[in-house]
C-alpha atoms as a PDB file:
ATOM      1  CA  UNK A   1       7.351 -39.545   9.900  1.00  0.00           C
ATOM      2  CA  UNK A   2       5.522 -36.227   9.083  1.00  0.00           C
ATOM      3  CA  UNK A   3       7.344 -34.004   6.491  1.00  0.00           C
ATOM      4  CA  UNK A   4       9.308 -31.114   8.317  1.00  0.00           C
ATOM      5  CA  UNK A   5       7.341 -27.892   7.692  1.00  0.00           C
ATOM      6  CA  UNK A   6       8.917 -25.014   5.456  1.00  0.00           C
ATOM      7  CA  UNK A   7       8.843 -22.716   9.413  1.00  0.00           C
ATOM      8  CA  UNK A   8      11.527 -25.333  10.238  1.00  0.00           C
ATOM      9  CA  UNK A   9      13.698 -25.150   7.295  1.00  0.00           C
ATOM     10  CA  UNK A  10      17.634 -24.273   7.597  1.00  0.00           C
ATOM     11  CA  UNK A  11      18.758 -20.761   6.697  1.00  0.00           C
ATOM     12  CA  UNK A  12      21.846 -21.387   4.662  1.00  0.00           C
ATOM     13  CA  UNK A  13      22.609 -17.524   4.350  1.00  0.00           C
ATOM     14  CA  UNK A  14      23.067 -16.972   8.408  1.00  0.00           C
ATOM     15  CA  UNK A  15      24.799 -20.307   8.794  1.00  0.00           C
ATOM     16  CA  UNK A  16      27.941 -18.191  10.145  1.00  0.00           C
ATOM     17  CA  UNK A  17      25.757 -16.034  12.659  1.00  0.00           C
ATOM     18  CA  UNK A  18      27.000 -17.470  15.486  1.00  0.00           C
ATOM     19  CA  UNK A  19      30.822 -16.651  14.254  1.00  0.00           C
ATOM     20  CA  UNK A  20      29.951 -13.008  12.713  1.00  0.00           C
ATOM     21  CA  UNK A  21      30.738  -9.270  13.889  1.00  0.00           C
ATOM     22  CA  UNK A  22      28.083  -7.656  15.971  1.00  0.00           C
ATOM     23  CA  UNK A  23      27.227  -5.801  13.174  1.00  0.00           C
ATOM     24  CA  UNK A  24      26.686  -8.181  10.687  1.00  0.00           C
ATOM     25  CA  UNK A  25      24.627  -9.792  12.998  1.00  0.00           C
ATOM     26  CA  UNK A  26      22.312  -7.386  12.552  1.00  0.00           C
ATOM     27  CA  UNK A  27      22.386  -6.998   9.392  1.00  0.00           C
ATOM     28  CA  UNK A  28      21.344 -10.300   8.470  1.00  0.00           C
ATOM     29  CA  UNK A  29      18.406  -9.969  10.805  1.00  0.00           C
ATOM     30  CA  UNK A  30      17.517  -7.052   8.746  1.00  0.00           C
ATOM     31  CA  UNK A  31      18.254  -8.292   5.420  1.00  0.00           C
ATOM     32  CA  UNK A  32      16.236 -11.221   6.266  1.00  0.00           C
ATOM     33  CA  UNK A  33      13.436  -9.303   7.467  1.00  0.00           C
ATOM     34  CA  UNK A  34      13.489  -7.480   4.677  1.00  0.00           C
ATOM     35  CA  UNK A  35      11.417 -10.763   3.265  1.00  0.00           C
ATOM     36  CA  UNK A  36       8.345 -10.263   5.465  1.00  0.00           C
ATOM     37  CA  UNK A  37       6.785  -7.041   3.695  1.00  0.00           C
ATOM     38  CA  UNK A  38       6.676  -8.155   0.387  1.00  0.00           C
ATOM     39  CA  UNK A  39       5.630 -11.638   1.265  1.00  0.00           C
ATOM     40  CA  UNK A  40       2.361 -10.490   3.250  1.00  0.00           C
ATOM     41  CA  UNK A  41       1.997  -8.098   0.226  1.00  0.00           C
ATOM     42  CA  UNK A  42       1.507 -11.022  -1.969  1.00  0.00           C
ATOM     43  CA  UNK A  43      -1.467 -12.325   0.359  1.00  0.00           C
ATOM     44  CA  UNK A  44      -3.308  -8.486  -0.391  1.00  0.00           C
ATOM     45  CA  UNK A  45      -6.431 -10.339  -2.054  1.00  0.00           C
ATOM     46  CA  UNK A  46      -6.589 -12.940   0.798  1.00  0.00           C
ATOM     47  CA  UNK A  47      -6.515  -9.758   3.675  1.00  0.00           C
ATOM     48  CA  UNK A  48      -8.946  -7.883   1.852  1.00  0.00           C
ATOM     49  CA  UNK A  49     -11.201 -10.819   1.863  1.00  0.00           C
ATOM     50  CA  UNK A  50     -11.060 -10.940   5.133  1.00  0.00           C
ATOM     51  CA  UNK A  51     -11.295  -7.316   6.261  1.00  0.00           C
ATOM     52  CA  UNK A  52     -14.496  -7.458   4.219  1.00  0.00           C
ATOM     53  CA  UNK A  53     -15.647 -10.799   5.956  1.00  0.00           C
ATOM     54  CA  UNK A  54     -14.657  -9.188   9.715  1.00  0.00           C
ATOM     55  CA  UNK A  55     -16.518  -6.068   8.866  1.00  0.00           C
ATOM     56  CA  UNK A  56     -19.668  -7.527   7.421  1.00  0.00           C
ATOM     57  CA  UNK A  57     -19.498  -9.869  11.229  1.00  0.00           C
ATOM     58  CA  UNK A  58     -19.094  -6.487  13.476  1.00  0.00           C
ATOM     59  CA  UNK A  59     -21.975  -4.680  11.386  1.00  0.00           C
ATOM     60  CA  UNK A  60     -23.679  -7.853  11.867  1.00  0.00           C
ATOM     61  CA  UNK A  61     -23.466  -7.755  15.919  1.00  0.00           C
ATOM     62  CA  UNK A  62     -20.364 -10.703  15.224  1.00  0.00           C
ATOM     63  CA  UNK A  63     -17.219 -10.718  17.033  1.00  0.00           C
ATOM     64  CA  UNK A  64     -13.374 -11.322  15.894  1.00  0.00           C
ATOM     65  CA  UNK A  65     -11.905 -14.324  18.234  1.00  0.00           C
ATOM     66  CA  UNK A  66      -8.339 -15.064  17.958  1.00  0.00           C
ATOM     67  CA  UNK A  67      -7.010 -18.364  18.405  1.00  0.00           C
ATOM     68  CA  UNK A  68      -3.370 -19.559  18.652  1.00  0.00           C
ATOM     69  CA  UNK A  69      -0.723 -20.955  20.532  1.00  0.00           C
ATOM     70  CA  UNK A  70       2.820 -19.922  21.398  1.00  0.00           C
ATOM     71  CA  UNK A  71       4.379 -16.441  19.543  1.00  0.00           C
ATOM     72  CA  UNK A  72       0.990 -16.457  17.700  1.00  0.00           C
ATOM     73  CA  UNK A  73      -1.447 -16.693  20.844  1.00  0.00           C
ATOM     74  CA  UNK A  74       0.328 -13.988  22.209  1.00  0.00           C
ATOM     75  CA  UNK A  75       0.074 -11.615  18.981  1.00  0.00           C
ATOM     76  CA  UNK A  76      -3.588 -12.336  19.013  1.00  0.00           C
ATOM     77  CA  UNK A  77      -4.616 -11.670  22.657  1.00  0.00           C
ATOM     78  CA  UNK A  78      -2.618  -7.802  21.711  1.00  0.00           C
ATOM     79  CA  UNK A  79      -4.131  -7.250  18.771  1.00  0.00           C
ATOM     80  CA  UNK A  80      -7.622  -7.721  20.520  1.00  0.00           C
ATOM     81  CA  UNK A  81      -6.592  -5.756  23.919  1.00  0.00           C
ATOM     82  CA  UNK A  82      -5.228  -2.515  21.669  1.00  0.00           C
ATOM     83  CA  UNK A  83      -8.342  -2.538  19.686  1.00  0.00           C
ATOM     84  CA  UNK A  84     -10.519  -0.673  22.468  1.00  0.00           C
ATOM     85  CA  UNK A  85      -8.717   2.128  22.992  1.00  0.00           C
ATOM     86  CA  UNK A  86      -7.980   2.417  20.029  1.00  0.00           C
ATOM     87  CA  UNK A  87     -11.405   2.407  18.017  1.00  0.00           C
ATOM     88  CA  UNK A  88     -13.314   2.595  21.274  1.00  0.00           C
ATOM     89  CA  UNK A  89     -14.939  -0.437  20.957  1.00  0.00           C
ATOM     90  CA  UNK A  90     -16.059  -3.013  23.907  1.00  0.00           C
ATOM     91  CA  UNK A  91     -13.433  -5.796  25.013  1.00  0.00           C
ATOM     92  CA  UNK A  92     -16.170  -8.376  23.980  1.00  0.00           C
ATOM     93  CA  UNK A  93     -16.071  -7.101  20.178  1.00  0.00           C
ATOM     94  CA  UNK A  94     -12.243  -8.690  19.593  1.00  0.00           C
ATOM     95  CA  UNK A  95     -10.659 -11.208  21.513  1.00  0.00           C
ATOM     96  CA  UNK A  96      -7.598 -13.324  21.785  1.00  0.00           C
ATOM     97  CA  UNK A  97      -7.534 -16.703  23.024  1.00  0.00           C
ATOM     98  CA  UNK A  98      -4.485 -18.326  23.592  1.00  0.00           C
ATOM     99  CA  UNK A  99      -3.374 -22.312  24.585  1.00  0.00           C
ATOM    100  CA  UNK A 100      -3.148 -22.749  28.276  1.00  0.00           C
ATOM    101  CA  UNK A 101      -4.499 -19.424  29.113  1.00  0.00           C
ATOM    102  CA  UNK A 102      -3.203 -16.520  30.330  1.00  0.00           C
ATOM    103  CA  UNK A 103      -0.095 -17.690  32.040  1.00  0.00           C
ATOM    104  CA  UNK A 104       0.779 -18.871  28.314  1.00  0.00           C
ATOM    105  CA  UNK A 105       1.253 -15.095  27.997  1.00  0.00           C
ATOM    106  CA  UNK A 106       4.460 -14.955  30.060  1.00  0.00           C
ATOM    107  CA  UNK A 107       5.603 -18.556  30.312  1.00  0.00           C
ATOM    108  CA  UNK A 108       5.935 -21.992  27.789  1.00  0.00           C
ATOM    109  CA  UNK A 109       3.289 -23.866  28.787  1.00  0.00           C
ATOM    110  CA  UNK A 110       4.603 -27.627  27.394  1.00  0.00           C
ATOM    111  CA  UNK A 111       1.946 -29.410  25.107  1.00  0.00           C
ATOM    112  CA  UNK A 112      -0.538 -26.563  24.987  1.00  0.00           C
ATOM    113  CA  UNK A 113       0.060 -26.150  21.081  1.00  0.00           C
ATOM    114  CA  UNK A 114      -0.672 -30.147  20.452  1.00  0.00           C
ATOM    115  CA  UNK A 115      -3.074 -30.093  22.805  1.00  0.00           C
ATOM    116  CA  UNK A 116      -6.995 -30.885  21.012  1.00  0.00           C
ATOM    117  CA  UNK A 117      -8.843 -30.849  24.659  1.00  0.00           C
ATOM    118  CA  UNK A 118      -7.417 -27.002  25.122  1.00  0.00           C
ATOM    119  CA  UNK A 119      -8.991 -26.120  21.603  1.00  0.00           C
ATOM    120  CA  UNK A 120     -12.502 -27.843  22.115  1.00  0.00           C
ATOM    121  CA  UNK A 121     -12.227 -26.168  25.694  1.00  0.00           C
ATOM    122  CA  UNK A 122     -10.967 -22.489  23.988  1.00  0.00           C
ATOM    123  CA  UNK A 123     -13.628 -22.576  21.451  1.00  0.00           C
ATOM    124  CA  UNK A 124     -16.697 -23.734  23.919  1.00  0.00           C
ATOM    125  CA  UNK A 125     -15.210 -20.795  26.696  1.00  0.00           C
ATOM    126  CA  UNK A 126     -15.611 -18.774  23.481  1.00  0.00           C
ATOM    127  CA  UNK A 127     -19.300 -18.966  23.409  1.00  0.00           C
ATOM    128  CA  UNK A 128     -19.181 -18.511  19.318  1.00  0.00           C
ATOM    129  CA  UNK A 129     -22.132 -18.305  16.905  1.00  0.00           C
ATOM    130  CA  UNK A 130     -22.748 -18.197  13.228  1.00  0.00           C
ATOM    131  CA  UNK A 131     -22.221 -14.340  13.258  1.00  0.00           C
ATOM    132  CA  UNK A 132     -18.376 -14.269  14.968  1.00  0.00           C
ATOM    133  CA  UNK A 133     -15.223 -14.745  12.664  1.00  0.00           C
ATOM    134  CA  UNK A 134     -12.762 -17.111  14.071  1.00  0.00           C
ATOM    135  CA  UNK A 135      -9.079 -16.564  13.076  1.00  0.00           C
ATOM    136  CA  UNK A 136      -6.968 -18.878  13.673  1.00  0.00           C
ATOM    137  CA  UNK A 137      -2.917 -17.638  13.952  1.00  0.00           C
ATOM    138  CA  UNK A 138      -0.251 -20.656  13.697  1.00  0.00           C
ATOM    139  CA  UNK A 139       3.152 -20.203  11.870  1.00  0.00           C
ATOM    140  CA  UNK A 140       3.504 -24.023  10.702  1.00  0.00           C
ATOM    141  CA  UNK A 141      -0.574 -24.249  10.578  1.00  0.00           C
ATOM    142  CA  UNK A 142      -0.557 -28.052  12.056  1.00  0.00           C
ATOM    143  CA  UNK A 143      -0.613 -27.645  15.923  1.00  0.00           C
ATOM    144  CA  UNK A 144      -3.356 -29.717  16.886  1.00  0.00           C
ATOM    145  CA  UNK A 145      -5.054 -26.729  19.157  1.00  0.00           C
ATOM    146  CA  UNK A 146      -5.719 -24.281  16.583  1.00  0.00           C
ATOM    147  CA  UNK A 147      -7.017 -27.657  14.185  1.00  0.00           C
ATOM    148  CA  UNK A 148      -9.444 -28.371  16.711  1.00  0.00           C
ATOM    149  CA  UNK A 149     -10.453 -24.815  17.143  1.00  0.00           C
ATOM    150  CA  UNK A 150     -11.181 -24.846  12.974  1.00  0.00           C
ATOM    151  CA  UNK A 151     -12.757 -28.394  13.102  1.00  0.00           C
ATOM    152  CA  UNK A 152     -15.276 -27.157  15.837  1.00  0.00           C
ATOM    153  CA  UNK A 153     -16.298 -23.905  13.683  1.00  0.00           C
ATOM    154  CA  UNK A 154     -16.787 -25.911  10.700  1.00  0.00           C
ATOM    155  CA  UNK A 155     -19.405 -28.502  12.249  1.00  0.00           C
ATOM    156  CA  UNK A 156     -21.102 -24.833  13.680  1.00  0.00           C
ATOM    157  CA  UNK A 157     -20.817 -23.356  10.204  1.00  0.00           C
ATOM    158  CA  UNK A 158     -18.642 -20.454  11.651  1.00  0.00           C
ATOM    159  CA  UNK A 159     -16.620 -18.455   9.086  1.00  0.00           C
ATOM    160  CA  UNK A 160     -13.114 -19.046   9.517  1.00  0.00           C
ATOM    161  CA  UNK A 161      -9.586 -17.240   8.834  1.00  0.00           C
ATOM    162  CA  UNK A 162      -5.838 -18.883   9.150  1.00  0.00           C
ATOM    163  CA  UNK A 163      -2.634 -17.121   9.231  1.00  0.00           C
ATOM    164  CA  UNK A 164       0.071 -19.338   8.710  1.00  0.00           C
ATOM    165  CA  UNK A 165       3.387 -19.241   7.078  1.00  0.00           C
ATOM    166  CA  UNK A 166       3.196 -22.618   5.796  1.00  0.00           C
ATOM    167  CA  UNK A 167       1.698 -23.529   2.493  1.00  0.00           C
ATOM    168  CA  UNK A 168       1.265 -27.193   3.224  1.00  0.00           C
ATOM    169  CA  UNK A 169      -0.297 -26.086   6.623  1.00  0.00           C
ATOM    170  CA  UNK A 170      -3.375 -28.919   7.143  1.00  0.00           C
ATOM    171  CA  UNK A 171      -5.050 -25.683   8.694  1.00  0.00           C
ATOM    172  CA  UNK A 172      -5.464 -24.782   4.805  1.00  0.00           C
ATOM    173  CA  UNK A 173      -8.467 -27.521   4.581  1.00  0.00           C
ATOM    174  CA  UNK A 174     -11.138 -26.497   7.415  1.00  0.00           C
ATOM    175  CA  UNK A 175     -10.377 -22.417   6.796  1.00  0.00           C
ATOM    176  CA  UNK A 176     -12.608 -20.295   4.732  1.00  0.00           C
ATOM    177  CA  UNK A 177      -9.736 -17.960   4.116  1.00  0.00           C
ATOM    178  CA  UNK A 178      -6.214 -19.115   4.215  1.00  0.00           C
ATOM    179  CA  UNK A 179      -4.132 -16.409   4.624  1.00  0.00           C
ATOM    180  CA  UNK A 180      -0.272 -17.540   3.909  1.00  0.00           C
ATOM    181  CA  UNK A 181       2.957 -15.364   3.617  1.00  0.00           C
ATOM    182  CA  UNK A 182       5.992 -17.216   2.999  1.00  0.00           C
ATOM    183  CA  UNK A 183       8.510 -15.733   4.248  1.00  0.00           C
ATOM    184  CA  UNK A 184      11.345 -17.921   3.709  1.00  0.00           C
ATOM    185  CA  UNK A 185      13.408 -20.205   6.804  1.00  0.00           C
ATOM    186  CA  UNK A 186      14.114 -18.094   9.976  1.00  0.00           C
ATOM    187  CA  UNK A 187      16.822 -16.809  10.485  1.00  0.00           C
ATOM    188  CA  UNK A 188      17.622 -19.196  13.596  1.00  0.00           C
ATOM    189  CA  UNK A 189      16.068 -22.357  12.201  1.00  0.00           C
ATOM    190  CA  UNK A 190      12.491 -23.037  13.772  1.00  0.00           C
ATOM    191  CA  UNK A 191      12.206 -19.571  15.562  1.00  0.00           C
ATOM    192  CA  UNK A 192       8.869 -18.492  14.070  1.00  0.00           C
ATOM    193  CA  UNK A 193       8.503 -15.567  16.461  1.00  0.00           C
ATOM    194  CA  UNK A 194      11.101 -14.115  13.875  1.00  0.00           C
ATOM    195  CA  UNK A 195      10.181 -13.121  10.401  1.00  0.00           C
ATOM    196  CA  UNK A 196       6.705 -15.263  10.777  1.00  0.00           C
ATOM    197  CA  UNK A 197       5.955 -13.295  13.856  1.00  0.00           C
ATOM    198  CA  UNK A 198       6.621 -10.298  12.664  1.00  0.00           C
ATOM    199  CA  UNK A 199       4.278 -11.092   9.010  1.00  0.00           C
ATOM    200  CA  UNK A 200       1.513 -12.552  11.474  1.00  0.00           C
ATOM    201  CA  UNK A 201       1.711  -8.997  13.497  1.00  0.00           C
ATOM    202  CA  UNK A 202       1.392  -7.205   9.945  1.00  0.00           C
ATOM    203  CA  UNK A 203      -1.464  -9.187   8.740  1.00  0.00           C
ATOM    204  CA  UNK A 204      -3.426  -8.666  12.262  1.00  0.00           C
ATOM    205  CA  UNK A 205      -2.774  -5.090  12.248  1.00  0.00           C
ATOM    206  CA  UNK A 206      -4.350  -4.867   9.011  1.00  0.00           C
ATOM    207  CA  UNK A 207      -6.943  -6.754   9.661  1.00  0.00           C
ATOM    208  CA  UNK A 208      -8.390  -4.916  12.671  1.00  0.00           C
ATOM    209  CA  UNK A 209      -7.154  -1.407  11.349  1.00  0.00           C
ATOM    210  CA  UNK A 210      -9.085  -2.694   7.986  1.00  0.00           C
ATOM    211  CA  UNK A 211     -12.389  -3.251   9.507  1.00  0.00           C
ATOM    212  CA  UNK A 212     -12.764  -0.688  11.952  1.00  0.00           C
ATOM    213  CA  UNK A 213     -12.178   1.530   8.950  1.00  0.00           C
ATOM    214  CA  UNK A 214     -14.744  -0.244   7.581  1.00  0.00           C
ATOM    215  CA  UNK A 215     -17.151   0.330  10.055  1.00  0.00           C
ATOM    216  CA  UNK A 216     -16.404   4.076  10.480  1.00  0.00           C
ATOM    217  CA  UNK A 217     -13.907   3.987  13.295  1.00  0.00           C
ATOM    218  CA  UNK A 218     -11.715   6.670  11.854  1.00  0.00           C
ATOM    219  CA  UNK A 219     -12.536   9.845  10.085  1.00  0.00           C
ATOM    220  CA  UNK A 220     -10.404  10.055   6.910  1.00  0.00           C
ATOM    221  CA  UNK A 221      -7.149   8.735   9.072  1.00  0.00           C
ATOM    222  CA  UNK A 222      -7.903  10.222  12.461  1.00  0.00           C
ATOM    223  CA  UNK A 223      -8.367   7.861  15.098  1.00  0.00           C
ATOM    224  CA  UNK A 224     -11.975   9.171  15.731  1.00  0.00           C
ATOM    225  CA  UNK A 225     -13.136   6.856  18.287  1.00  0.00           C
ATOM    226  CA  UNK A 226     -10.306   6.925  20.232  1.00  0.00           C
ATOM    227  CA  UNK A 227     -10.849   6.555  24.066  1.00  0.00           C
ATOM    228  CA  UNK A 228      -8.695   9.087  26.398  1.00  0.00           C
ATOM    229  CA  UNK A 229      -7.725   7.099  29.288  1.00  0.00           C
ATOM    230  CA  UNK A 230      -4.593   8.612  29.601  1.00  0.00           C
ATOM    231  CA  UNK A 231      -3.094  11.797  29.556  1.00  0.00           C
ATOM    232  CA  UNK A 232      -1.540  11.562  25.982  1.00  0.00           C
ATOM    233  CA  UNK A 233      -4.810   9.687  24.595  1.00  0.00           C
ATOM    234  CA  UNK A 234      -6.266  13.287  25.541  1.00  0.00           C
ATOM    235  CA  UNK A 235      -3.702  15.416  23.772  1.00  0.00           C
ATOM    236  CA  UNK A 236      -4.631  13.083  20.936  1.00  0.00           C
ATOM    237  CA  UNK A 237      -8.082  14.158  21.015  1.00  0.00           C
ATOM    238  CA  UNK A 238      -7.791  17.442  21.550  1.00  0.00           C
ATOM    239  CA  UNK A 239      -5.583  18.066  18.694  1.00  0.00           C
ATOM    240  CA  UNK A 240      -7.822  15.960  16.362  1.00  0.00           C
ATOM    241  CA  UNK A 241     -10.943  17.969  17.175  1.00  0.00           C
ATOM    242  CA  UNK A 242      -8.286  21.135  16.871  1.00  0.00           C
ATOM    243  CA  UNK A 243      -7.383  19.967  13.270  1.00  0.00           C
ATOM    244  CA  UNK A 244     -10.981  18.648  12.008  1.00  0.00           C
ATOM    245  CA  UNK A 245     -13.007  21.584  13.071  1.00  0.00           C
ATOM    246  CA  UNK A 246     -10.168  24.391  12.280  1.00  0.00           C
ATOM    247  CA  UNK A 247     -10.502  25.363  16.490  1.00  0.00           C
ATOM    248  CA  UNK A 248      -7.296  25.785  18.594  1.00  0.00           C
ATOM    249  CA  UNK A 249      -6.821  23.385  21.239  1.00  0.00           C
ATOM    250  CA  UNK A 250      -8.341  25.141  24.201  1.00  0.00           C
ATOM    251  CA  UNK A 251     -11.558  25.316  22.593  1.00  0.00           C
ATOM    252  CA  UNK A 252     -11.201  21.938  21.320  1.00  0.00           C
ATOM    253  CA  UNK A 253     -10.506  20.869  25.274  1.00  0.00           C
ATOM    254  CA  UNK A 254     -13.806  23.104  25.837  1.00  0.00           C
ATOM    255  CA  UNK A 255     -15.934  21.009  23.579  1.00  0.00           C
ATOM    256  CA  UNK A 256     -14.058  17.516  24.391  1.00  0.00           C
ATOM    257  CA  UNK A 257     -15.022  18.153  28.383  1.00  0.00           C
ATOM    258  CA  UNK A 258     -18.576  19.344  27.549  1.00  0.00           C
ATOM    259  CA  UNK A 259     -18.897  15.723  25.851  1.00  0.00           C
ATOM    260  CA  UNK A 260     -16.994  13.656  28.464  1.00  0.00           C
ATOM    261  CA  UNK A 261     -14.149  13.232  25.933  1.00  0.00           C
ATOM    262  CA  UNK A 262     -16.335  12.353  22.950  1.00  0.00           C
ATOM    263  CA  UNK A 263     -14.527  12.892  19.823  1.00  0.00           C
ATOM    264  CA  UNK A 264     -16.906  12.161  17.292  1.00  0.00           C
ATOM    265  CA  UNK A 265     -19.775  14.510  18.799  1.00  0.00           C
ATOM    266  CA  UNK A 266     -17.210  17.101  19.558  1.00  0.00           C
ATOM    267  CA  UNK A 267     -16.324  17.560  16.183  1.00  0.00           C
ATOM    268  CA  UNK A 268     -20.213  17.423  14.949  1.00  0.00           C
ATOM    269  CA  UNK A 269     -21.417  20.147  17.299  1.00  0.00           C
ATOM    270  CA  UNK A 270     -18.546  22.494  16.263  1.00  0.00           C
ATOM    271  CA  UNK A 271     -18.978  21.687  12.569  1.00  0.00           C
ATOM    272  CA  UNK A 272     -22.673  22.151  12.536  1.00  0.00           C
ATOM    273  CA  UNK A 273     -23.175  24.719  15.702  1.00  0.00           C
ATOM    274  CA  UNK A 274     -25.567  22.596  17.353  1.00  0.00           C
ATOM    275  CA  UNK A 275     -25.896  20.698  20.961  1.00  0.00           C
ATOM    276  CA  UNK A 276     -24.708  17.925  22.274  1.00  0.00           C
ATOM    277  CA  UNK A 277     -28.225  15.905  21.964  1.00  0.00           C
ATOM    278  CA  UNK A 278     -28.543  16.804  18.412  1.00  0.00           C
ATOM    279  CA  UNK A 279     -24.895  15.623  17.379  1.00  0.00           C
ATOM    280  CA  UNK A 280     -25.775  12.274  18.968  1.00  0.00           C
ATOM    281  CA  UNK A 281     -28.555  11.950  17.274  1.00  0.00           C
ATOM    282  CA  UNK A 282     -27.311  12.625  14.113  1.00  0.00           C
ATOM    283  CA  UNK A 283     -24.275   9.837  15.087  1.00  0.00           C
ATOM    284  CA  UNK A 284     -27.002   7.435  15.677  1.00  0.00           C
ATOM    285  CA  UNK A 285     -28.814   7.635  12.685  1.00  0.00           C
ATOM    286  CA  UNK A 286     -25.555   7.435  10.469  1.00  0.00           C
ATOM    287  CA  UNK A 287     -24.171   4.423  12.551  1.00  0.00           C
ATOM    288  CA  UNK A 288     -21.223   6.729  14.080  1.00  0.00           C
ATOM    289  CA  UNK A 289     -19.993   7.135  10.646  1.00  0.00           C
ATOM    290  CA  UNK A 290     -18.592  10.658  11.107  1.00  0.00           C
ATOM    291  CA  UNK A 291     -18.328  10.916   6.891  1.00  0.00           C
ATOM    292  CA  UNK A 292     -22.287  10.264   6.152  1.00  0.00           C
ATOM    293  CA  UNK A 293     -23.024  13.553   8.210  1.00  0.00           C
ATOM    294  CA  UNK A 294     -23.711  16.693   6.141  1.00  0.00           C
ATOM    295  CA  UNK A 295     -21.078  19.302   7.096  1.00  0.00           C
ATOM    296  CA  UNK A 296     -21.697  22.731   6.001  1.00  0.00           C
ATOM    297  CA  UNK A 297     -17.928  23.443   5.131  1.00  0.00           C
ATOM    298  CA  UNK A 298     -17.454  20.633   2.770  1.00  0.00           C
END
């Protein structure tokens, strides 16, 4: 029999949940959680490498593709859908696969996670090449889908990331970068979209955050690229154009409409007092990268 992974160990300290105050309910969930932070903290080095690896992939025309099953299919496939309005990059630049497809998303689909057909099928639908980053996302690392998803990227000599929670995880020996936070049993034995849940979700955030940094998404920590399609999007712009170019916000929302809600160039042709052709020109040949443009008042 195969050794029980460290994701399905028993909790000893929240033995008595079941029997506890309402209160003290809680505050074992939080005492537990209080685990997760300093556990993905330890992994720093690992996350770095691969922010650096996920950048050099975009810059390169690559993609990020997300692969898992269960609690961690679902974290992927959000990470990748809040990363365009967000940065304002196309859908195609990050996405999230996840085992049996997009009903998996709102219901257990049985088998999916030990299922090596749905990987193979996953990573062909993916259409990846030698430029994309695959990252696989698996709290015990050994469900068969995301395995097959690493085993396929390795014969294609595709750069690969896993996020598991395991350190015996057989994901650890087809990934480039094994990214592992160990963040002790659950706090209901086996429920991984607990405290490993909640370490994948850090790690992904950083990740994506990381490398659109990177690649000149955000302007010191404005969200530079963000795209307005709502009404509070828009405040967000305008008061980022307000703050960056020292304009109140009605002349900000003059500039923003005169660009079709285009941050970046906004804030260029206030800066420098010039057009709208000339700011996009100058974004062009400084890749977007709002910080390599000479501004007069720094």
């Amino acid at each position: 029999m195969e050794k029980k992974s460290i994701t399905e160990g028993l909790n000893r300290k929240t033995r008595n949940i079941d029997i506890v105050s309402t209160i003290k309910l809680v505050e074992m969930i939080n005492n537990e959680d209080k685990y997760v932070a300093k556990a993905v903290g330890k992994e720093k080095k690992k996350i770095a490498q691969a922010i650096d690896a996920i950048s050099n992939s975009f810059l390169d025309g690559g993609r990020l593709l997300y692969f898992g099953a269960g609690t961690s299919g679902r974290l992927g496939v959000l990470d990748a859908s809040e990363c365009p309005p967000t940065f304002g990059v196309d859908s195609s630049m990050v996405q999230g696969f996840i085992a049996g497809g997009d009903n998996a998303l709102r219901n257990a689909i049985e088998g999916a996670e030990d299922s090596i057909e749905l990987g193979k099928e996953d990573f062909i639908k993916s259409k990846a090449t030698s430029k994309d980053i695959i990252t696989v996302i698996s709290a015990s690392g050994n469900a068969n889908y995301i395995l097959s998803i690493l085993q396929n990227a390795q014969k294609q000599n595709i750069k690969t990331i896993a996020i598991c929670c395991n350190n015996k995880a057989k994901a650890k020996a087809y990934a480039d970068i094994f990214i592992c936070p160990i963040v002790k049993e659950e706090v209901i034995s086996g429920s991984t979209r607990m405290k490993s849940g909640t370490a994948q979700k850090m790690i992904l955030n950083m990740l994506t955050t990381g490398a659109m940094i990177k690649i000149g998404k955000t302007y010191q920590n404005y969200m530079i690229d963000v795209k307005p399609t709502n009404e509070k999007l828009k405040i967000r712009a305008i008061n980022i154009v307000s703050e960056i170019a020292s304009i109140n916000e009605k002349e900000a929302e003059e500039i923003l409409r005169q660009t079709d809600f285009n941050v970046k160039k906004a804030v260029v042709m206030k800066l420098l007092n010039t057009n709208e052709t000339t700011a996009e020109q100058l974004l062009k040949e400084n890749n977007g990268i709002l910080r390599k443009i000479k501004n007069p008042k720094t």
